[in-house]
C-alpha atoms as a PDB file:
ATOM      1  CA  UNK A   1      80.335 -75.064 -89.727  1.00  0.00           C
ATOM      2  CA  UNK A   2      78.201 -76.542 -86.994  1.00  0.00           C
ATOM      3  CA  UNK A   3      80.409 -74.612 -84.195  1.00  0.00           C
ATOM      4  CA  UNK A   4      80.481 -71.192 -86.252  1.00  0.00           C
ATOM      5  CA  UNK A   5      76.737 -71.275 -85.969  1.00  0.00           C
ATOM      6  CA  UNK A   6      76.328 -72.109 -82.380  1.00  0.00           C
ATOM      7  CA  UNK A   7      78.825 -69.068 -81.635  1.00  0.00           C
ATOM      8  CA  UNK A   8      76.845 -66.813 -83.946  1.00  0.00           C
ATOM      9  CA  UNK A   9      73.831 -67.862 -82.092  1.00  0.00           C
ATOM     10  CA  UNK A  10      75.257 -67.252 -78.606  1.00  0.00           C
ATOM     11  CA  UNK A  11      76.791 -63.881 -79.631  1.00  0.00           C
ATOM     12  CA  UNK A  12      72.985 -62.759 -80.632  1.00  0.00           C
ATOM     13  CA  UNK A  13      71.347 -63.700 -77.694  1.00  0.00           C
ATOM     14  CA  UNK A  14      74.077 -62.285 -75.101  1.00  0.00           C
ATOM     15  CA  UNK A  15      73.415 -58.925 -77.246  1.00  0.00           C
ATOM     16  CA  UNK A  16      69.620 -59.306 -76.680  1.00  0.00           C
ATOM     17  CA  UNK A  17      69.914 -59.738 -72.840  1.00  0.00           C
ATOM     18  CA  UNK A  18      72.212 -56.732 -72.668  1.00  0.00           C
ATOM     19  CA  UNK A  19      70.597 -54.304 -74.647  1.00  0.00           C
ATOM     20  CA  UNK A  20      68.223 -53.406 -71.440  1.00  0.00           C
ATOM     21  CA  UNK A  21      70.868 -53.009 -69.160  1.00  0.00           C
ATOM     22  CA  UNK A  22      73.004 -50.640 -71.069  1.00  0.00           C
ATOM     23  CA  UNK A  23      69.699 -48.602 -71.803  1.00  0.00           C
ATOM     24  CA  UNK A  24      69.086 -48.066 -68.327  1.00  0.00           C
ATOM     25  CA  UNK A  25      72.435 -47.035 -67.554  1.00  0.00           C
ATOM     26  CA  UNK A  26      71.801 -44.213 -70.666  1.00  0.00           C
ATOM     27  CA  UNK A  27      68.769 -43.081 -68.949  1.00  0.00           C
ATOM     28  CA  UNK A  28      68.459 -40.370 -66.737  1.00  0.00           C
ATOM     29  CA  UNK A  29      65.315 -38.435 -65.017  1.00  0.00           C
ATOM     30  CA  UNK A  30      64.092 -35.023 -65.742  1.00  0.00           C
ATOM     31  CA  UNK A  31      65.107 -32.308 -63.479  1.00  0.00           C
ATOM     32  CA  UNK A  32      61.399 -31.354 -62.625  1.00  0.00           C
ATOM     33  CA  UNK A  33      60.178 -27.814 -60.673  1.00  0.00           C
ATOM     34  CA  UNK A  34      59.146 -28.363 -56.823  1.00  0.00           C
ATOM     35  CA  UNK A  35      56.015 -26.765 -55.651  1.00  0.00           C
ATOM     36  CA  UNK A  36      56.726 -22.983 -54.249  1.00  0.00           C
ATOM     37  CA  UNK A  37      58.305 -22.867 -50.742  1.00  0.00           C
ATOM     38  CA  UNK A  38      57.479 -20.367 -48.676  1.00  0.00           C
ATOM     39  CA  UNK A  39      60.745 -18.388 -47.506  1.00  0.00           C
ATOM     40  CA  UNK A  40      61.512 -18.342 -43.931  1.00  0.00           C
ATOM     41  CA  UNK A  41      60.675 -15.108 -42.244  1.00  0.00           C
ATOM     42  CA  UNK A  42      63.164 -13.778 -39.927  1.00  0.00           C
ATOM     43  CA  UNK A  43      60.531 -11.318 -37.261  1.00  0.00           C
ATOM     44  CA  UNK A  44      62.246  -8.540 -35.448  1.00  0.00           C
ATOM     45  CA  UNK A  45      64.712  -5.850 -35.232  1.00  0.00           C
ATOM     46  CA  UNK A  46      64.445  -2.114 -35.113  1.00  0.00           C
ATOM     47  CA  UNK A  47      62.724   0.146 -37.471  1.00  0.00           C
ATOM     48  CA  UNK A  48      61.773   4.009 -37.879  1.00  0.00           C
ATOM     49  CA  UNK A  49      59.003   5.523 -39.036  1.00  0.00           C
ATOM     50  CA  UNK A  50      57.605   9.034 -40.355  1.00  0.00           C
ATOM     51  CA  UNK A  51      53.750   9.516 -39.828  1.00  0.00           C
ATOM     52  CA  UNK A  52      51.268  12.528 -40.866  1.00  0.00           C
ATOM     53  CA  UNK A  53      47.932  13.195 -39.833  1.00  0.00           C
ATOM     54  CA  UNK A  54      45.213  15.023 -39.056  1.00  0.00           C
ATOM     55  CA  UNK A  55      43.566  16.112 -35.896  1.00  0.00           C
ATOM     56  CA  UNK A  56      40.783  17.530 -34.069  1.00  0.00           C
ATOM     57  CA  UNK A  57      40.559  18.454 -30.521  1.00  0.00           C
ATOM     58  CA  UNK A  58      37.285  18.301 -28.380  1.00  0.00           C
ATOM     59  CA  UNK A  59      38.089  21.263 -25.340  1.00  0.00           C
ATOM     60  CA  UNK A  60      36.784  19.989 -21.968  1.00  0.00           C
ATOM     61  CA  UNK A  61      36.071  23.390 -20.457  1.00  0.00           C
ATOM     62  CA  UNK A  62      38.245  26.288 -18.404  1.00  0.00           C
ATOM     63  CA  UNK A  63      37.838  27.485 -14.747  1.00  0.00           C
ATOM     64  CA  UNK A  64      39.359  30.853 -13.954  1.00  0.00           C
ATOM     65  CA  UNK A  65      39.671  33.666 -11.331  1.00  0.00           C
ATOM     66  CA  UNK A  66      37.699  37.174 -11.000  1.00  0.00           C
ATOM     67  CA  UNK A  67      38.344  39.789  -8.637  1.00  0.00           C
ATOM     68  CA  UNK A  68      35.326  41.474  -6.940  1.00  0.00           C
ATOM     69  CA  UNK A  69      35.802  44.498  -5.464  1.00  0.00           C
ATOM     70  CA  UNK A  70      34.391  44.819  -1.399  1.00  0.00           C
ATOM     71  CA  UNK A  71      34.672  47.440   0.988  1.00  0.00           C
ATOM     72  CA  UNK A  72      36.880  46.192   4.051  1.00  0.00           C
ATOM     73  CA  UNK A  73      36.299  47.739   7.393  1.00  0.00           C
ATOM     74  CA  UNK A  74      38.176  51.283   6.626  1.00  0.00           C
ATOM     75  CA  UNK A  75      35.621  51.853   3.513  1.00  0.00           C
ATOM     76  CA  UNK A  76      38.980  50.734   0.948  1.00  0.00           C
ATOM     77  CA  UNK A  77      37.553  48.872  -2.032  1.00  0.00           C
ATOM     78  CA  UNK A  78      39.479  45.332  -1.742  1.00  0.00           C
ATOM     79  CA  UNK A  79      39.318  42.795  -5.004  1.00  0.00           C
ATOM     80  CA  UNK A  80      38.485  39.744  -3.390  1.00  0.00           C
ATOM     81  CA  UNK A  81      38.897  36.243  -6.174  1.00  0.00           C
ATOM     82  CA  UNK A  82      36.324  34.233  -7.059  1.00  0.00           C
ATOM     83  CA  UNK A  83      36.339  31.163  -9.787  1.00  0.00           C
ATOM     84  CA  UNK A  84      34.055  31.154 -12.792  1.00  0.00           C
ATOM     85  CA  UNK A  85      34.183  28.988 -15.840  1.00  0.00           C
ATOM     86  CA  UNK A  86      33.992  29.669 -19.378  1.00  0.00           C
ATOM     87  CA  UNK A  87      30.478  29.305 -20.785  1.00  0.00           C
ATOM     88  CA  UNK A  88      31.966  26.999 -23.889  1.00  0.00           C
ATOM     89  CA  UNK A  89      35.568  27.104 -25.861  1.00  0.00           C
ATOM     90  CA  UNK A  90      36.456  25.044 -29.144  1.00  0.00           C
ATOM     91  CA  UNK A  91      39.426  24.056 -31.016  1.00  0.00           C
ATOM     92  CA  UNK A  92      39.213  23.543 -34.748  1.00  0.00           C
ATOM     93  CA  UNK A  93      41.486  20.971 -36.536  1.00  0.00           C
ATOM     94  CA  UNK A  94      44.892  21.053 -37.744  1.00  0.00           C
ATOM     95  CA  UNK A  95      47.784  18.935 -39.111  1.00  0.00           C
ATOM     96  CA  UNK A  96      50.326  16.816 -37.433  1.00  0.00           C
ATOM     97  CA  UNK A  97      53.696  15.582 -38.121  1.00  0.00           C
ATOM     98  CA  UNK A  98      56.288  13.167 -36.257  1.00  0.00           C
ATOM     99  CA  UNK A  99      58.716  10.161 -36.358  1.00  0.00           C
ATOM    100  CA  UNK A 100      59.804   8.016 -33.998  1.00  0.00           C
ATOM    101  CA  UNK A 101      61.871   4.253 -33.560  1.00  0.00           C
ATOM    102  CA  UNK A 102      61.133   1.273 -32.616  1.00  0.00           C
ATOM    103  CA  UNK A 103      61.510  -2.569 -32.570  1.00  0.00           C
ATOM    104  CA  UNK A 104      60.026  -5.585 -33.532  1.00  0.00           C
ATOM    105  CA  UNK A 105      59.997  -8.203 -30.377  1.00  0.00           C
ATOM    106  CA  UNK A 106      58.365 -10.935 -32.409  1.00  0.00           C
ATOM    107  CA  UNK A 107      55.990 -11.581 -35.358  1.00  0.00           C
ATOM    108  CA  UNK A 108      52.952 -10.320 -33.032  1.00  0.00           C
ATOM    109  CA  UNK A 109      54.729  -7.985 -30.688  1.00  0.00           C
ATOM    110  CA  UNK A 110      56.223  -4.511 -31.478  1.00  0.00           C
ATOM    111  CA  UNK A 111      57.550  -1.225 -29.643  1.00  0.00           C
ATOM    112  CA  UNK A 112      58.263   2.128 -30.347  1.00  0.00           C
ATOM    113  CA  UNK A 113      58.810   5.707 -29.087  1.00  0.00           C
ATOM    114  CA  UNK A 114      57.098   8.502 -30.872  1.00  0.00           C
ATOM    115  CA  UNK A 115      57.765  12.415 -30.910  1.00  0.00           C
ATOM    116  CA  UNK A 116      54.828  14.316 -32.750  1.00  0.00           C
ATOM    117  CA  UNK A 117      54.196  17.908 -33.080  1.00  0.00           C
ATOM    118  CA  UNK A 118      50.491  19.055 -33.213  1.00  0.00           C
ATOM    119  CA  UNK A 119      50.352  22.586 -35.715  1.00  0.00           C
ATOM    120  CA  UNK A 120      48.184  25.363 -34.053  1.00  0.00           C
ATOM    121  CA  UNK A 121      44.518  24.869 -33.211  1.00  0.00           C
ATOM    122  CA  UNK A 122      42.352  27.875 -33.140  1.00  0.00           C
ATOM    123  CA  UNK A 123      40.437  28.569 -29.623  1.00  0.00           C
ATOM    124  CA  UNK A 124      37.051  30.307 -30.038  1.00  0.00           C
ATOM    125  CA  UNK A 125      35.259  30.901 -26.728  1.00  0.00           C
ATOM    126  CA  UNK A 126      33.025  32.474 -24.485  1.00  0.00           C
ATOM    127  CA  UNK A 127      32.746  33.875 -21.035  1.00  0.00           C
ATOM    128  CA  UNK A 128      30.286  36.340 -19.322  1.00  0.00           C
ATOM    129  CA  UNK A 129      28.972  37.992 -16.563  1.00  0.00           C
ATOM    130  CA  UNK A 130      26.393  39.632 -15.496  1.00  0.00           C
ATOM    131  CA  UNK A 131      26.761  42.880 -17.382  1.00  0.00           C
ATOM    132  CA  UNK A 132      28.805  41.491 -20.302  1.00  0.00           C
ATOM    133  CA  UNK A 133      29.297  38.459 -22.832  1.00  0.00           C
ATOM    134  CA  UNK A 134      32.984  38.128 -23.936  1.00  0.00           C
ATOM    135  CA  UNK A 135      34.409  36.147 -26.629  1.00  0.00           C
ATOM    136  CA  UNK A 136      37.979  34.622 -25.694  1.00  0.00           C
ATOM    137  CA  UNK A 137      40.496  33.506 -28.903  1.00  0.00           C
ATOM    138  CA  UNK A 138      43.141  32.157 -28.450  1.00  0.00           C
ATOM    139  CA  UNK A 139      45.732  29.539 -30.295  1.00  0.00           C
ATOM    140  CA  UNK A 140      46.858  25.625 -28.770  1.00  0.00           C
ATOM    141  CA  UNK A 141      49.447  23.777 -30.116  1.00  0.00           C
ATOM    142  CA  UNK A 142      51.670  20.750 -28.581  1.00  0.00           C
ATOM    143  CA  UNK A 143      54.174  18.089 -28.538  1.00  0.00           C
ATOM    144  CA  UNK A 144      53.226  14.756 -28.115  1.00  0.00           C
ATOM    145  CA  UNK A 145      55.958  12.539 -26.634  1.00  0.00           C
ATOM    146  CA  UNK A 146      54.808   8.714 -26.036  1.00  0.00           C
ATOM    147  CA  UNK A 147      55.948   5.011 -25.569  1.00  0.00           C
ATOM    148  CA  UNK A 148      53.937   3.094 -27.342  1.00  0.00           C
ATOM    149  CA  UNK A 149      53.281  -1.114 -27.631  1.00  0.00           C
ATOM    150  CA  UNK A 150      51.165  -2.572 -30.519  1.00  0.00           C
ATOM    151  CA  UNK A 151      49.683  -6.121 -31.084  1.00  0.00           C
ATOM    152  CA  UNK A 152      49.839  -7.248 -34.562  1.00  0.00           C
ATOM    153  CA  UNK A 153      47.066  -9.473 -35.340  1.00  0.00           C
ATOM    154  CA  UNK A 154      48.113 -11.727 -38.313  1.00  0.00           C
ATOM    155  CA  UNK A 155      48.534 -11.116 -41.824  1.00  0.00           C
ATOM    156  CA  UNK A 156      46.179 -11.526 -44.565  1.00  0.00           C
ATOM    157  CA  UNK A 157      47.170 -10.523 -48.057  1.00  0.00           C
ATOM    158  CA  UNK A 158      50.048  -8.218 -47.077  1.00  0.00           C
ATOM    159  CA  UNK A 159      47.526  -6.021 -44.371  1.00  0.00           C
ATOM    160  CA  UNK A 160      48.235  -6.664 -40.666  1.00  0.00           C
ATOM    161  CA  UNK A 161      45.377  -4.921 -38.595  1.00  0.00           C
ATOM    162  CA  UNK A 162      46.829  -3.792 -34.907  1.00  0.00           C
ATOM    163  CA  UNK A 163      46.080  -2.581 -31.574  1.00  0.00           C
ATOM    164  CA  UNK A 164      47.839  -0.238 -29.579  1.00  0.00           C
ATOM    165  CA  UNK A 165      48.631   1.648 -26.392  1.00  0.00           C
ATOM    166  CA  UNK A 166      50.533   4.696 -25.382  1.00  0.00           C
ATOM    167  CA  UNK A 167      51.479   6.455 -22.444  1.00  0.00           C
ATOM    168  CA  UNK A 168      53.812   9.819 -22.131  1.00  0.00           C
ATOM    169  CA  UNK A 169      53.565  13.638 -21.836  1.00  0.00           C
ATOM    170  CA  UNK A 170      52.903  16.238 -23.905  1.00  0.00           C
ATOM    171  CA  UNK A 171      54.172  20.394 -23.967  1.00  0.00           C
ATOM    172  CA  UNK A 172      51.429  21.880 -23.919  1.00  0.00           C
ATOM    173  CA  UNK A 173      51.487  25.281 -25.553  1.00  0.00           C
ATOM    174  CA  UNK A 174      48.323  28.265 -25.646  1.00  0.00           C
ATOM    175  CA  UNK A 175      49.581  31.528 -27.404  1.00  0.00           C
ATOM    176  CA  UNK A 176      48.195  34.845 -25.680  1.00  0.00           C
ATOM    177  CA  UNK A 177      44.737  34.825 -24.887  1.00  0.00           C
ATOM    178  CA  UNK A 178      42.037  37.964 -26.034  1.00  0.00           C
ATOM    179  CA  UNK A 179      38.983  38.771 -24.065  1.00  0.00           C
ATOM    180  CA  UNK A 180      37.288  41.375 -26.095  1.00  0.00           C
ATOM    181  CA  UNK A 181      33.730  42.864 -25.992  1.00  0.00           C
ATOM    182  CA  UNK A 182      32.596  46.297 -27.014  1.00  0.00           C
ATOM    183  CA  UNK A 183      35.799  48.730 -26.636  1.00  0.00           C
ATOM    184  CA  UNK A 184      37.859  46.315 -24.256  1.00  0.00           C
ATOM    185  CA  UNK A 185      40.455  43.963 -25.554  1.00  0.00           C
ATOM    186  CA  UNK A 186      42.198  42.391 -22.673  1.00  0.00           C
ATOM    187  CA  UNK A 187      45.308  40.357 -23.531  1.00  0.00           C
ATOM    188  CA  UNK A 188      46.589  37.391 -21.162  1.00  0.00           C
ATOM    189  CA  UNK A 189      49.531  35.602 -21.491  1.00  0.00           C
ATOM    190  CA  UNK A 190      49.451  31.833 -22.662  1.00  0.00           C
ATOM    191  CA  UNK A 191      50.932  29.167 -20.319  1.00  0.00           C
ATOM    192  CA  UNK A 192      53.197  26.547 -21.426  1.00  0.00           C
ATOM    193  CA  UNK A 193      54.119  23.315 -19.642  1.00  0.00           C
ATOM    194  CA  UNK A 194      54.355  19.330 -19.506  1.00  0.00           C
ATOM    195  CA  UNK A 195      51.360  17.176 -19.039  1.00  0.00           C
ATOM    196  CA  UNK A 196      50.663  13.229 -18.668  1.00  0.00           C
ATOM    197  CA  UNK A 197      48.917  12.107 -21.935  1.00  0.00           C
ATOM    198  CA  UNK A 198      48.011   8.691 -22.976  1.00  0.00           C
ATOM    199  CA  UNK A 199      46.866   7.156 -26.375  1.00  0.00           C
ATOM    200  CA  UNK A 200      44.810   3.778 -27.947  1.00  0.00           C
ATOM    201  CA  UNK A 201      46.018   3.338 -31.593  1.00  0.00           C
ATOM    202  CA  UNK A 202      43.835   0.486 -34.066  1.00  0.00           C
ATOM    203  CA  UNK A 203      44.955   0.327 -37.457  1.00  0.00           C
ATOM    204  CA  UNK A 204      46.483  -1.966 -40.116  1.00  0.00           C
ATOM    205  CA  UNK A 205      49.810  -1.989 -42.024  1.00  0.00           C
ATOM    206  CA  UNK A 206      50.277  -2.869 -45.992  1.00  0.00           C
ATOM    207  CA  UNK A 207      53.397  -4.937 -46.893  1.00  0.00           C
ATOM    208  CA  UNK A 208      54.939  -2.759 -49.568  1.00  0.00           C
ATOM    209  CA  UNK A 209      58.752  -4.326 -49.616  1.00  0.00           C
ATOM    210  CA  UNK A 210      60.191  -6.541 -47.210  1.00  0.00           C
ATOM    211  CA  UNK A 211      61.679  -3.495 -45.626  1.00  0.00           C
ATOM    212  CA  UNK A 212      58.744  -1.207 -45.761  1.00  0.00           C
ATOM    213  CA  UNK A 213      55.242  -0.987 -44.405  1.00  0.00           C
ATOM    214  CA  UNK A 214      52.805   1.354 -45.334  1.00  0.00           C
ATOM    215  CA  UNK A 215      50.576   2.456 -41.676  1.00  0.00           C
ATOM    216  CA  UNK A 216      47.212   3.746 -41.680  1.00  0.00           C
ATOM    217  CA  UNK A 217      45.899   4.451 -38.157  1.00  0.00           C
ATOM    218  CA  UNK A 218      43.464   6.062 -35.865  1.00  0.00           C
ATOM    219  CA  UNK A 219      44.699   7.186 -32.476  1.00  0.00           C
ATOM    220  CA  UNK A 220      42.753   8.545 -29.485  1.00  0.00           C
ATOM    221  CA  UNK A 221      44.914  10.657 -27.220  1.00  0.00           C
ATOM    222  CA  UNK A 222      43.861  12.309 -24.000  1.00  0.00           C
ATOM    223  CA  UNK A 223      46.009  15.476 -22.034  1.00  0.00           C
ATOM    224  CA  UNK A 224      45.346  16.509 -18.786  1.00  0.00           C
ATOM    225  CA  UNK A 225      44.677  19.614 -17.921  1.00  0.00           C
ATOM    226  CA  UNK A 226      46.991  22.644 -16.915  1.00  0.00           C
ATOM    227  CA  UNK A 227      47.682  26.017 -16.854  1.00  0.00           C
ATOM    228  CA  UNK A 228      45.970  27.795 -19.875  1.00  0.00           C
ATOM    229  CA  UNK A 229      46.292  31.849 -19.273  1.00  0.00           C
ATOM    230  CA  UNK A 230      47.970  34.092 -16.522  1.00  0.00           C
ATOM    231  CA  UNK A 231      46.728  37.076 -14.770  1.00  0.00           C
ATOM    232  CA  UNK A 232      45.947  40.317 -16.627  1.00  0.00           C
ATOM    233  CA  UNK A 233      44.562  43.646 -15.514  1.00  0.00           C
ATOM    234  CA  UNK A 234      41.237  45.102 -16.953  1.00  0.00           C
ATOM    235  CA  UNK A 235      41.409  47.831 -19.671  1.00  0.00           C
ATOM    236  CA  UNK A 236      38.352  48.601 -18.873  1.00  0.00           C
ATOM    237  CA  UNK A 237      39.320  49.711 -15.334  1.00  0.00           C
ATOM    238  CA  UNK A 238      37.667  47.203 -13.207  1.00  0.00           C
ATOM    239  CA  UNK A 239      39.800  44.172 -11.616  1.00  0.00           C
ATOM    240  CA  UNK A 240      41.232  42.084 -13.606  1.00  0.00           C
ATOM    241  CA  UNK A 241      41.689  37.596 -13.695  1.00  0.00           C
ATOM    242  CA  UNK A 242      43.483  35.097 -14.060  1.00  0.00           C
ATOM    243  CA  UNK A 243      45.057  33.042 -13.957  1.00  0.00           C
ATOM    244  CA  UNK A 244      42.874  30.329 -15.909  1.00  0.00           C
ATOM    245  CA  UNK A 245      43.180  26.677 -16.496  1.00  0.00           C
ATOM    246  CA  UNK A 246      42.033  24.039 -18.368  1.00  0.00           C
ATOM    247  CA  UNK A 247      40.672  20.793 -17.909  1.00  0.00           C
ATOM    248  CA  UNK A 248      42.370  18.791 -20.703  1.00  0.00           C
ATOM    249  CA  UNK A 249      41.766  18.085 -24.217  1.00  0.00           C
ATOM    250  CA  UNK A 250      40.838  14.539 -25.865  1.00  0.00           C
ATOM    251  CA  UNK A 251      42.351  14.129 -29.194  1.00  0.00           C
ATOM    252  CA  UNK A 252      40.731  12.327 -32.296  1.00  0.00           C
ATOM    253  CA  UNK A 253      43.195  11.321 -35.183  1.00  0.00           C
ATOM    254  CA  UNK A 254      43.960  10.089 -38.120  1.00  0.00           C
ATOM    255  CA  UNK A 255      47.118   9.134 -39.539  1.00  0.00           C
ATOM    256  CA  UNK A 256      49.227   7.938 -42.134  1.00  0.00           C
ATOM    257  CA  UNK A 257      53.006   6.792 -42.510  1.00  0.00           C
ATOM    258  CA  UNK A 258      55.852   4.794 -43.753  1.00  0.00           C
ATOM    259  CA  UNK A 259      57.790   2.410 -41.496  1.00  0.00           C
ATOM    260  CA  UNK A 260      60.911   0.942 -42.698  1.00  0.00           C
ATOM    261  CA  UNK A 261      62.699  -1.789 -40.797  1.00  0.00           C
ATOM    262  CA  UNK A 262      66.509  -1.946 -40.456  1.00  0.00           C
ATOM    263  CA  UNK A 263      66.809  -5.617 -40.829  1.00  0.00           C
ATOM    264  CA  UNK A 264      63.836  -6.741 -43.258  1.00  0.00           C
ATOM    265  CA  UNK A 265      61.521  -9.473 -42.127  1.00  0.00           C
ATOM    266  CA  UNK A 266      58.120  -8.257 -43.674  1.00  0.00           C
ATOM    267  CA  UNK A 267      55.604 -11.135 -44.543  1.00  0.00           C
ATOM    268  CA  UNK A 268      55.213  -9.979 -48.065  1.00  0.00           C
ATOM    269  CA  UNK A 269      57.868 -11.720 -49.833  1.00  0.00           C
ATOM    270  CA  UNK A 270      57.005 -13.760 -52.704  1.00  0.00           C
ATOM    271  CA  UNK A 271      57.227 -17.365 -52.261  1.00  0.00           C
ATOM    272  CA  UNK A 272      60.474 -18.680 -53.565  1.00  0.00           C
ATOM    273  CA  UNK A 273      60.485 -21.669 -56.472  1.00  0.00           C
ATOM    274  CA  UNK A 274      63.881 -23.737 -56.303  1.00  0.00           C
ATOM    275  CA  UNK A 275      64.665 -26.720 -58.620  1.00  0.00           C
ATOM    276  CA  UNK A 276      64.873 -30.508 -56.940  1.00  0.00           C
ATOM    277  CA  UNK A 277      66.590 -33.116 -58.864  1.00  0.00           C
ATOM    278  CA  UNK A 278      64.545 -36.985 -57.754  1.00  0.00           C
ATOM    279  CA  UNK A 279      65.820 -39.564 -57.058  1.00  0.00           C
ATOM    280  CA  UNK A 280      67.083 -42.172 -59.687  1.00  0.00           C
ATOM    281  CA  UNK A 281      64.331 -44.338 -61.060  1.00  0.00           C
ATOM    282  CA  UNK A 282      67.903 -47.267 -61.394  1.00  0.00           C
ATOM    283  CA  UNK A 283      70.673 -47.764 -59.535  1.00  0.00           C
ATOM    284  CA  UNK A 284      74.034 -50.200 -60.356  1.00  0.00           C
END
């Protein structure tokens, strides 16, 4: 009896001591949720783009030829050229579309070549003598072909403000010019050519996907001058000018567009939450 109780007794307590033991093999952690980790951006690649716009053209002016007639040594009336200028000229506004390609060097660096067509700009101007005031109308459109480099400047909230620089040509096109006063209406053909341009871009970009930007921009573009009219005779009898040219055109505009990257990359991706699983509080 004496040795069934000490047996009962040493069964109890070896039950007591190993009751903690087996619960901590039972337990197990919670799987808990990790703070948000930010995804890692991969910057550059190529992208296109489509822009449209609006733009308004400040004329710089327009030197051109006359003929005077003279009497030579025989008594023959000989025109003999002379350069006047016009007395003002202005271009209203018009639209502008284009599209171009580029690529992304780095997260602050970018490139792209642009091809935008300028829609027709009306000419209204002015030009006189001393018998007669004339008013000139005419019609300038272009093309506006330019390599361009932009500095992003960091991103805030999905909008990445830039700077930018262009440089290029443009085909430069005036329809027929009219030089009309009372009962004359003479009509000289527009000139057409290539000229150096350059541009300065500042605007920002709004992270729409991770793909797609949306680009809001101002750009100030500046084309040499060139040929603007040929030679034409007078209707009204007299001699006639031409040709004319003039001196360039600076360009204020404002634009809008979509640029979509072939390869992603965009800093507007939402953070991404994974699950972590801790390490064990015990270990055998």
């Amino acid at each position: 009896m004496f040795y069934f109780k000490r047996a009962a007794l040493g069964a109890a307590m070896a039950t007591a001591l190993a009751a903690p033991a087996l619960a901590a093999d039972l337990y197990e952690p919670p799987i808990e949720q990790a703070p948000p980790v930010a995804q890692d951006v991969q910057y550059g690649g190529w992208y296109i783009r489509g822009d449209a716009g609006y733009h308004k053209s400040d004329f710089r002016g327009a030197d051109y030829i006359t003929y005077g007639a003279v009497n030579n040594c025989c008594g023959v009336a000989v025109p003999v050229p002379g350069t006047k200028s016009f007395d003002f000229g202005k271009l209203k506004g018009a639209f502008s579309a284009g599209g171009g390609v580029g690529y992304k060097i780095n997260r602050y660096f970018r490139t792209d070549l642009t091809l935008d067509y300028w829609a027709k700009s009306k000419f209204t101007g002015q030009t006189s003598d001393a018998t007669t005031v004339s008013v000139d109308t005419s019609n300038f459109s272009a093309l506006l072909l330019l390599a361009n480099a932009y500095v992003d400047l960091g991103t805030w909230n999905r909008i990445t403000p830039y700077v930018g620089a262009g440089i290029g040509g443009a085909h430069v096109k005036w329809d027929d010019l009219h030089n009309s006063f009372p009962g004359v209406d003479d009509r000289h053909n527009g000139g057409k050519e290539w000229r150096f341009a350059y541009a300065l871009m500042a605007g920002a970009s709004y992270c729409l996907t991770d793909k797609l930007d949306l680009d809001v921009g101002y750009r100030f573009s500046h084309i040499n001058g060139g040929k603007m009219f040929s030679y034409a005779d007078s209707s009204a009898g007299g001699p006639g000018a031409g040709p004319g040219f003039d001196r360039g055109m600076n360009t204020h505009e404002v634009r809008g567009g979509l640029r979509y990257s072939l390869s992603g990359g965009n800093d507007c991706s939402q953070p991404e939450t994974v699950a972590y699983e801790p390490e064990p509080l015990y270990t055998k």
